[in-house]
PDB file of N, CA and C in Angstrom:
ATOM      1  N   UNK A   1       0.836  -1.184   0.000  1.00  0.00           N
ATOM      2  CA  UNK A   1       0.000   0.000   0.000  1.00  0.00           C
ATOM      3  C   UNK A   1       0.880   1.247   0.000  1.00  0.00           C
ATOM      4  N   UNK A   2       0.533   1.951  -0.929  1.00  0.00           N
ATOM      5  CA  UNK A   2       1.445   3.086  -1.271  1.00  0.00           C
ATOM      6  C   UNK A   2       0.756   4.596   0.384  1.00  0.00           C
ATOM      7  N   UNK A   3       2.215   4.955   0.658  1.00  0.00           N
ATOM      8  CA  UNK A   3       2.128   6.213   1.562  1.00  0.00           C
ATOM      9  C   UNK A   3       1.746   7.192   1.025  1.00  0.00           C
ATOM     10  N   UNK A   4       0.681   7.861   1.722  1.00  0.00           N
ATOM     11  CA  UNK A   4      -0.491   9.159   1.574  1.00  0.00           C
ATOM     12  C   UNK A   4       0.697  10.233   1.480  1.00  0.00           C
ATOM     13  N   UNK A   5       0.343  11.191   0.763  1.00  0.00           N
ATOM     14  CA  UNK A   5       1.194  12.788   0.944  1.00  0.00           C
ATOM     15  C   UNK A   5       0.767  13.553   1.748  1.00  0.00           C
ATOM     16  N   UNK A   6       1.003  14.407   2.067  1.00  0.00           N
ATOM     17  CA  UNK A   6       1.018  15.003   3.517  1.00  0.00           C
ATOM     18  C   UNK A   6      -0.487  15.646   3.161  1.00  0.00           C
ATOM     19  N   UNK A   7      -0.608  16.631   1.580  1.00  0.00           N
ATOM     20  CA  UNK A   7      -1.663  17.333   1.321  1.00  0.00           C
ATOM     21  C   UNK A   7      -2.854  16.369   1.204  1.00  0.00           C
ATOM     22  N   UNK A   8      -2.961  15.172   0.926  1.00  0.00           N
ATOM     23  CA  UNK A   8      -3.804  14.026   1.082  1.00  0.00           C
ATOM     24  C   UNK A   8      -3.829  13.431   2.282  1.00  0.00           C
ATOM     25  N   UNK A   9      -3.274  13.290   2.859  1.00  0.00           N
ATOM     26  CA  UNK A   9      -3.277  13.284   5.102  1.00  0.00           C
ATOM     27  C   UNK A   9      -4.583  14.705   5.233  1.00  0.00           C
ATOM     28  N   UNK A  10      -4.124  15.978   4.831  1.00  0.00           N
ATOM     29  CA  UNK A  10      -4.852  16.903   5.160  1.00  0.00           C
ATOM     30  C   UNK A  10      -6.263  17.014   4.793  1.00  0.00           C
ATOM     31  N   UNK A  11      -6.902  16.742   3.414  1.00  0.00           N
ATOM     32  CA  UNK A  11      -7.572  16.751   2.511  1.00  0.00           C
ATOM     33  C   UNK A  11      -7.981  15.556   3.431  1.00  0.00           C
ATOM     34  N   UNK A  12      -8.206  14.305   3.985  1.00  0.00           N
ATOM     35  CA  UNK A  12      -8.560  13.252   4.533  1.00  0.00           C
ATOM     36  C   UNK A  12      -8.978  13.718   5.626  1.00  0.00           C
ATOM     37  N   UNK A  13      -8.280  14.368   6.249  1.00  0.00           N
ATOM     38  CA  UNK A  13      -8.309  14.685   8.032  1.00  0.00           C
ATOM     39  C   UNK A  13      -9.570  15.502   7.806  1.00  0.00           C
ATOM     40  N   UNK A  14      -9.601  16.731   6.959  1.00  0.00           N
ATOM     41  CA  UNK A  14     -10.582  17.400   7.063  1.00  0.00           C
ATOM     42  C   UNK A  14     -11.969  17.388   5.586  1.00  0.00           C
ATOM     43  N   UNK A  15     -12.172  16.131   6.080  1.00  0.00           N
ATOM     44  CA  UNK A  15     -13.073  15.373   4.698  1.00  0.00           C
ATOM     45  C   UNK A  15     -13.208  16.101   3.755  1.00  0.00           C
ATOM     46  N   UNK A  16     -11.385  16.489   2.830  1.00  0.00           N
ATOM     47  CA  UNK A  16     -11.878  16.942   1.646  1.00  0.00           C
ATOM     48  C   UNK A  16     -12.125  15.988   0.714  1.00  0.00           C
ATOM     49  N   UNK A  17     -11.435  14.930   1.473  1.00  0.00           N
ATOM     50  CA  UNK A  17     -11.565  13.911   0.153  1.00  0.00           C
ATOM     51  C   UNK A  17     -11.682  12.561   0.442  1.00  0.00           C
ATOM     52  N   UNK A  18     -12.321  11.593  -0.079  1.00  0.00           N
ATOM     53  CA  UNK A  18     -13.351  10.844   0.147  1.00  0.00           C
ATOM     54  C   UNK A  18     -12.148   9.835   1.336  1.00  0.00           C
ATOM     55  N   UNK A  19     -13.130   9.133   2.308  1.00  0.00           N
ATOM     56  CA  UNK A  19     -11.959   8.148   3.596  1.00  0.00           C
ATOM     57  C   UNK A  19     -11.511   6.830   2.301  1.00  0.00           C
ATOM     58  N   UNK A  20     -10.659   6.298   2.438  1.00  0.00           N
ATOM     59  CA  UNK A  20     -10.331   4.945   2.281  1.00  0.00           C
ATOM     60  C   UNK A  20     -11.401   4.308   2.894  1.00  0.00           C
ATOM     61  N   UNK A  21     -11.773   3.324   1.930  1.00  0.00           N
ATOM     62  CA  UNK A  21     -12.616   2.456   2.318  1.00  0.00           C
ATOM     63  C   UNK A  21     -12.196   1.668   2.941  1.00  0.00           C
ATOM     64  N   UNK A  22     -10.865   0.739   2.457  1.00  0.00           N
ATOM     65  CA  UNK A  22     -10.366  -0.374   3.042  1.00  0.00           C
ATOM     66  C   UNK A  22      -9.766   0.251   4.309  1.00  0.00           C
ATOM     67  N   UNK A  23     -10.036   1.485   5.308  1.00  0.00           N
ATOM     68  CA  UNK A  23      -9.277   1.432   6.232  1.00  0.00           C
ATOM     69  C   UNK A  23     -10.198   1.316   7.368  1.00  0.00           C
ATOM     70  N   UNK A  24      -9.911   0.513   8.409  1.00  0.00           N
ATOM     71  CA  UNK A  24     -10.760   0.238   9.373  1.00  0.00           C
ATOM     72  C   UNK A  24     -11.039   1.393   9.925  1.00  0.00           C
ATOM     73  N   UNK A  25     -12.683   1.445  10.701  1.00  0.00           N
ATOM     74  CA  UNK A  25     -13.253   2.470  11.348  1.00  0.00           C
ATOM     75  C   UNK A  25     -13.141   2.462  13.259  1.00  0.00           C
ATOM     76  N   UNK A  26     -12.393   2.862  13.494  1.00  0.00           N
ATOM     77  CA  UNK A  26     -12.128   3.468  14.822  1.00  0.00           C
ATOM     78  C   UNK A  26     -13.133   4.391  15.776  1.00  0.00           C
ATOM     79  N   UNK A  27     -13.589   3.729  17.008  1.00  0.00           N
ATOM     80  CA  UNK A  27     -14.424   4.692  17.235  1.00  0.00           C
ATOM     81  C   UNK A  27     -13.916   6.172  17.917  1.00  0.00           C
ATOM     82  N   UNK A  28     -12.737   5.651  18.521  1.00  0.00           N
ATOM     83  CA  UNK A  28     -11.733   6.641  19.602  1.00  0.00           C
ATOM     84  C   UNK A  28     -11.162   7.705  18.496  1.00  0.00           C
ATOM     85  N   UNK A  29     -10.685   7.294  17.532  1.00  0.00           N
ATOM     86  CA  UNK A  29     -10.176   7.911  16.459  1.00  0.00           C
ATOM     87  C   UNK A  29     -10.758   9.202  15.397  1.00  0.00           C
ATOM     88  N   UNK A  30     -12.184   8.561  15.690  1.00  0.00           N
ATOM     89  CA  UNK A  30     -13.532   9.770  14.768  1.00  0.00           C
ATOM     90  C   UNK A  30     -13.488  10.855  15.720  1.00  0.00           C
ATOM     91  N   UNK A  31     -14.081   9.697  17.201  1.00  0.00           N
ATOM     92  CA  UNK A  31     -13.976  11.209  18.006  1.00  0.00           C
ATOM     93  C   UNK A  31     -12.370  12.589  18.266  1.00  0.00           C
ATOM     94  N   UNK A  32     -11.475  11.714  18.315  1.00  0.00           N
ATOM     95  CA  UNK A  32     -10.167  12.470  18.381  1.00  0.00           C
ATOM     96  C   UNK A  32     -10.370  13.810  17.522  1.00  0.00           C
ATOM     97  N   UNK A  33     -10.459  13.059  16.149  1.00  0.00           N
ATOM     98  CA  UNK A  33     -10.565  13.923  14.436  1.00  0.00           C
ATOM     99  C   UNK A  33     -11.627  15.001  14.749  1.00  0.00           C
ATOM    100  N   UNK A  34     -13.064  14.632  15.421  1.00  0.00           N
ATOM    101  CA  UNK A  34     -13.841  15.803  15.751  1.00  0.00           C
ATOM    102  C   UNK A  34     -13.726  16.785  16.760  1.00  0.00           C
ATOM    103  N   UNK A  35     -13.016  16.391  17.415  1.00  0.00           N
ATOM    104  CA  UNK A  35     -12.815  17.552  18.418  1.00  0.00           C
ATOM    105  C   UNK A  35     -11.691  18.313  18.032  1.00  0.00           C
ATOM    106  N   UNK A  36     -10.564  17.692  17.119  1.00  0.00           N
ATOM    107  CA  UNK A  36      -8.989  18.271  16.551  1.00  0.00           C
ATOM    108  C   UNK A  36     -10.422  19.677  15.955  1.00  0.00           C
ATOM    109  N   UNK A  37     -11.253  18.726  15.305  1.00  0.00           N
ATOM    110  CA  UNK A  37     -11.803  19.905  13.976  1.00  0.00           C
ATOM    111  C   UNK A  37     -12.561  20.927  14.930  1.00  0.00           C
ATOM    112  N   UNK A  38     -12.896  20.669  15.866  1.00  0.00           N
ATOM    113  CA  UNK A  38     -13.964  21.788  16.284  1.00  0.00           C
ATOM    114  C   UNK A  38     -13.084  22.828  17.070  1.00  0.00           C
ATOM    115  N   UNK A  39     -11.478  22.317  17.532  1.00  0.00           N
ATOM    116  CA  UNK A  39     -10.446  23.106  18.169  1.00  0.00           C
ATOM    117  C   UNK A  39      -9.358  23.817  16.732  1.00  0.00           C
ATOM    118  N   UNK A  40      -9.842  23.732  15.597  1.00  0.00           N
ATOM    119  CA  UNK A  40      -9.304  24.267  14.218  1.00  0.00           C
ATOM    120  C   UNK A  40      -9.899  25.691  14.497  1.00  0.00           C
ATOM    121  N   UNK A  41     -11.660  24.953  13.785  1.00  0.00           N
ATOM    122  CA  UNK A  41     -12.515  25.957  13.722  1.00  0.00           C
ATOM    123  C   UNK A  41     -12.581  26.806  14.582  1.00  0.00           C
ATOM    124  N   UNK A  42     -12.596  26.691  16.305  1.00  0.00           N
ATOM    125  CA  UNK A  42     -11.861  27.673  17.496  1.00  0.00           C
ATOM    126  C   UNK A  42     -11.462  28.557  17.154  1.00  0.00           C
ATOM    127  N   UNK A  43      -9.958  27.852  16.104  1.00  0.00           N
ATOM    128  CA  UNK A  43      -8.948  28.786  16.648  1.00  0.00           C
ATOM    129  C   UNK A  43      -8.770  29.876  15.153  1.00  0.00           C
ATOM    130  N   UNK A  44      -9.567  29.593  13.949  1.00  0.00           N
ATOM    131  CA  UNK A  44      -9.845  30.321  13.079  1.00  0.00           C
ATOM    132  C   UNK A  44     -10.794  31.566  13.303  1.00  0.00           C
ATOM    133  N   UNK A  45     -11.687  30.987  13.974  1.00  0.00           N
ATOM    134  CA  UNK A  45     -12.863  31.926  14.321  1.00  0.00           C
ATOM    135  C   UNK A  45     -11.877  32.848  15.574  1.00  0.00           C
ATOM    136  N   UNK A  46     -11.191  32.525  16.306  1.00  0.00           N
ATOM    137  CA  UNK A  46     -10.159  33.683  17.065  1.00  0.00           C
ATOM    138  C   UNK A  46      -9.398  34.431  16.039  1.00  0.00           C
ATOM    139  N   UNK A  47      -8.956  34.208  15.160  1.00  0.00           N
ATOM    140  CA  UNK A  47      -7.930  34.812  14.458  1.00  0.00           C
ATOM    141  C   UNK A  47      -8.765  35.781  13.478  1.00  0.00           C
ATOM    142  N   UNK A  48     -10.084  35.522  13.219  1.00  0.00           N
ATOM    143  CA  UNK A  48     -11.007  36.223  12.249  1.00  0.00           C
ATOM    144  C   UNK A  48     -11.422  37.606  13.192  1.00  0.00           C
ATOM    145  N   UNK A  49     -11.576  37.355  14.076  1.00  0.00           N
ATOM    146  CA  UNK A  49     -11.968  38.080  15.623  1.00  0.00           C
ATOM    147  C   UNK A  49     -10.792  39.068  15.983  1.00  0.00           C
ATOM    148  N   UNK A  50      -9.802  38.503  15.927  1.00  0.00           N
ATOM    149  CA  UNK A  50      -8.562  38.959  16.254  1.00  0.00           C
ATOM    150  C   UNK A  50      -8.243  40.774  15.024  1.00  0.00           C
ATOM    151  N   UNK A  51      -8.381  39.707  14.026  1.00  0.00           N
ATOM    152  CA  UNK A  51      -8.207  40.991  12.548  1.00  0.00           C
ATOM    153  C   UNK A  51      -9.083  41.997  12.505  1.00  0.00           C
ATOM    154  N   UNK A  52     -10.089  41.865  12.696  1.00  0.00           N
ATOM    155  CA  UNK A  52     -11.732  42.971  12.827  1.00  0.00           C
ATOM    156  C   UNK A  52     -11.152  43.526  13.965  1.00  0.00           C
ATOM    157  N   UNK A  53     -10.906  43.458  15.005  1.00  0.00           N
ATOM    158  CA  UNK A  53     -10.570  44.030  16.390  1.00  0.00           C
ATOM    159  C   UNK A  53      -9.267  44.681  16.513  1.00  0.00           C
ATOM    160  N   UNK A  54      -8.156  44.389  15.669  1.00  0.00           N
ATOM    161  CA  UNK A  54      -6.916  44.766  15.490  1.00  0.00           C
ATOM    162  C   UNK A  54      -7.219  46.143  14.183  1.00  0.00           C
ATOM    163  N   UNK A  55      -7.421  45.627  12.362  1.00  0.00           N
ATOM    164  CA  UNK A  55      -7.394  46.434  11.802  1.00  0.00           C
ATOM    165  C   UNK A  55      -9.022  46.986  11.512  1.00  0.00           C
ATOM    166  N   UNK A  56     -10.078  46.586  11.657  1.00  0.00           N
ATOM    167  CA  UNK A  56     -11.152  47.401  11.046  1.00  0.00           C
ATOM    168  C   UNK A  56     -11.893  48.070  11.906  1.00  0.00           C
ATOM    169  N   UNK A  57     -11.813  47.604  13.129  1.00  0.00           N
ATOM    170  CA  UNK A  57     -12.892  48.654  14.423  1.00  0.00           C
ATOM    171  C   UNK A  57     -11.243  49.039  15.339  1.00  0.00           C
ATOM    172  N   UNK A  58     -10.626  49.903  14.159  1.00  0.00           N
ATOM    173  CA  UNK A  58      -9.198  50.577  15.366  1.00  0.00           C
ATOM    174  C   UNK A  58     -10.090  51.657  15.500  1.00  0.00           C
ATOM    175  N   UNK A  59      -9.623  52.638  16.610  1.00  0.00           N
ATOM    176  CA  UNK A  59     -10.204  53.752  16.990  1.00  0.00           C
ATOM    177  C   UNK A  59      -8.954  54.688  16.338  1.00  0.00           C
TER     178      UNK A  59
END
């Protein structure tokens, strides 16, 4: 079985692109992946927050 590229690790992690079928389903593992994603989205939605508050509502 040929090794994933890193941008296909990523694209996987964050279901851009379809799971391997042949790879077994983990239940500890989904949950891990959903909480990684909901501590992404966190930390995007801080940094979006961050820019509006830094350059567009400066006084």
């Amino acid at each position: 079985m040929k090794q994933p590229g890193f941008l296909d690790q990523i694209k996987n992690y964050l279901f851009l692109k379809k799971r391997d079928s042949d790879a077994p389903i983990n239940t500890n593992l989904k949950l891990m992946h959903g909480m990684n994603r909901i501590s992404i989205v966190m930390f995007l939605v801080a940094l979006v927050l961050l820019f509006f508050k830094l350059f567009v509502f400066k006084r």
